[in-house]
Protein backbone atom coordinates (compact mmCIF):
# COMPACT_ATOMS: atom_id res chain seq x y z
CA UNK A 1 -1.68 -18.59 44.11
CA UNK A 2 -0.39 -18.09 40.93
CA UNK A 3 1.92 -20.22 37.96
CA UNK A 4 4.75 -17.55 38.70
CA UNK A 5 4.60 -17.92 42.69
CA UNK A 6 4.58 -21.51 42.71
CA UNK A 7 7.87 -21.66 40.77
CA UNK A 8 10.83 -21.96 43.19
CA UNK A 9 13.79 -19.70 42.96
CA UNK A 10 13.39 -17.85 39.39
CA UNK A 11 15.48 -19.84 36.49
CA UNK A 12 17.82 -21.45 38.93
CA UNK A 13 14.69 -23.53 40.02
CA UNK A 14 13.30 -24.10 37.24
CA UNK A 15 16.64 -25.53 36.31
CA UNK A 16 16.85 -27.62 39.22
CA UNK A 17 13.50 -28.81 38.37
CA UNK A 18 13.95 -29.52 34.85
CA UNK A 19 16.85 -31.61 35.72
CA UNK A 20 15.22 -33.79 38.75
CA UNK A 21 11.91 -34.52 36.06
CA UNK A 22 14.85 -35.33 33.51
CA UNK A 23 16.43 -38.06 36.30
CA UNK A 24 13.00 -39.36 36.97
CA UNK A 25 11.99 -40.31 33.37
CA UNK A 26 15.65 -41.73 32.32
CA UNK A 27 15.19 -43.90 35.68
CA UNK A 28 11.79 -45.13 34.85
CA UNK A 29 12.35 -45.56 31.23
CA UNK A 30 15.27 -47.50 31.79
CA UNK A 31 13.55 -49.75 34.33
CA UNK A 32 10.75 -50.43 32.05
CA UNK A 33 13.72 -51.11 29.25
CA UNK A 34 15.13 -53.42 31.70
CA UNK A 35 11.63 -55.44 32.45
CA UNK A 36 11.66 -55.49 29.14
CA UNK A 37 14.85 -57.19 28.57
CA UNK A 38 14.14 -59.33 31.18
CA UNK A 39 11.01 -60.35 29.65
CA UNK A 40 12.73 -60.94 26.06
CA UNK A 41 15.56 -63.65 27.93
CA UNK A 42 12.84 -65.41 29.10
CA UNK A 43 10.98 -66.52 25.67
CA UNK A 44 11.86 -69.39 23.99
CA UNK A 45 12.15 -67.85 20.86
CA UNK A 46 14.57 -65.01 21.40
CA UNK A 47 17.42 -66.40 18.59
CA UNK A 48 13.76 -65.56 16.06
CA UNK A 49 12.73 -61.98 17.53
CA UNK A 50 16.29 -61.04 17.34
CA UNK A 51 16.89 -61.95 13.93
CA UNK A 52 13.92 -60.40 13.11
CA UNK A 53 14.31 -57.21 14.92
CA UNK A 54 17.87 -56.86 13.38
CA UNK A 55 16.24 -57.27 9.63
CA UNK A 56 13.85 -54.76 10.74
CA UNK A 57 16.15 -52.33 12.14
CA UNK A 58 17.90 -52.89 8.72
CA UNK A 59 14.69 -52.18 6.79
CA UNK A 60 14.30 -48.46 8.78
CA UNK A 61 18.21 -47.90 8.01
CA UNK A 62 17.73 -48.22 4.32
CA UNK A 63 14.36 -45.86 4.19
CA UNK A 64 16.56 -43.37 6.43
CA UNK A 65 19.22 -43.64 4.07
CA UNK A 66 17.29 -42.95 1.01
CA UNK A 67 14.94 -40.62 2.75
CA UNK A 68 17.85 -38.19 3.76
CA UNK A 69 21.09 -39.15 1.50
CA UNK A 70 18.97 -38.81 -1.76
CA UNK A 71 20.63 -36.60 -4.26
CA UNK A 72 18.50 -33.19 -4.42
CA UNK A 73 17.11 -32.60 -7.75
CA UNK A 74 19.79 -31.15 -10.35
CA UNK A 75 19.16 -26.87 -9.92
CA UNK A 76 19.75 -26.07 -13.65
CA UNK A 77 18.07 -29.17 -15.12
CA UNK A 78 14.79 -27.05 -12.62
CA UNK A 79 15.92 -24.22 -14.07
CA UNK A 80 15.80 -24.70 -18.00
CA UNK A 81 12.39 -26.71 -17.36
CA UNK A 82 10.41 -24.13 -16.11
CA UNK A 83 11.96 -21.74 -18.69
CA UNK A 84 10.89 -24.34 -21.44
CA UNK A 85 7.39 -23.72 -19.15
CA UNK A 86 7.70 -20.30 -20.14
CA UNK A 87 8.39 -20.35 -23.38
CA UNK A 88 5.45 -22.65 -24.17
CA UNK A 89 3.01 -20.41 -22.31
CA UNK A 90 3.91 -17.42 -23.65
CA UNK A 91 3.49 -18.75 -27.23
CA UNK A 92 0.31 -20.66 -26.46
């Protein structure tokens, strides 16, 4: 049997089964979340992991920031540069 024959229906299938393996992971990721949670309410020191999480959280917000929201470099200041470049090579 081959990959093609095993696939039910042509794209409306496929569709069908994209969606059902979609439904299964959100439904086991957010029971493992939930364990999770559960797990978190249970320690003594929750108040501390949460404070600590929230500074870290923090921390990744302000290395996204500057990662992305950094200025590009200025496009003429490039420019006259590499004609300075140039100049100095072709005189050299």
């Amino acid at each position: 049997m081959t990959q093609e024959s095993r696939r039910p229906g042509g794209p409306d299938g496929q569709a069908v089964l994209l969606v059902a393996g979609l439904a299964d992971l959100a439904v086991s990721t957010a029971g493992s979340a939930l364990g999770a949670v559960r797990g978190f309410l249970r320690r003594s020191d929750a108040a501390e992991l949460a404070t600590e999480a929230e500074r870290d959280l923090m921390a990744r917000g302000r290395l996204a920031l500057d990662r992305y929201a950094a200025p590009p470099p200025a496009h003429l200041e490039i420019l006259a540069r590499a004609a300075v470049e140039r100049r100095a090579a072709d005189g050299a």
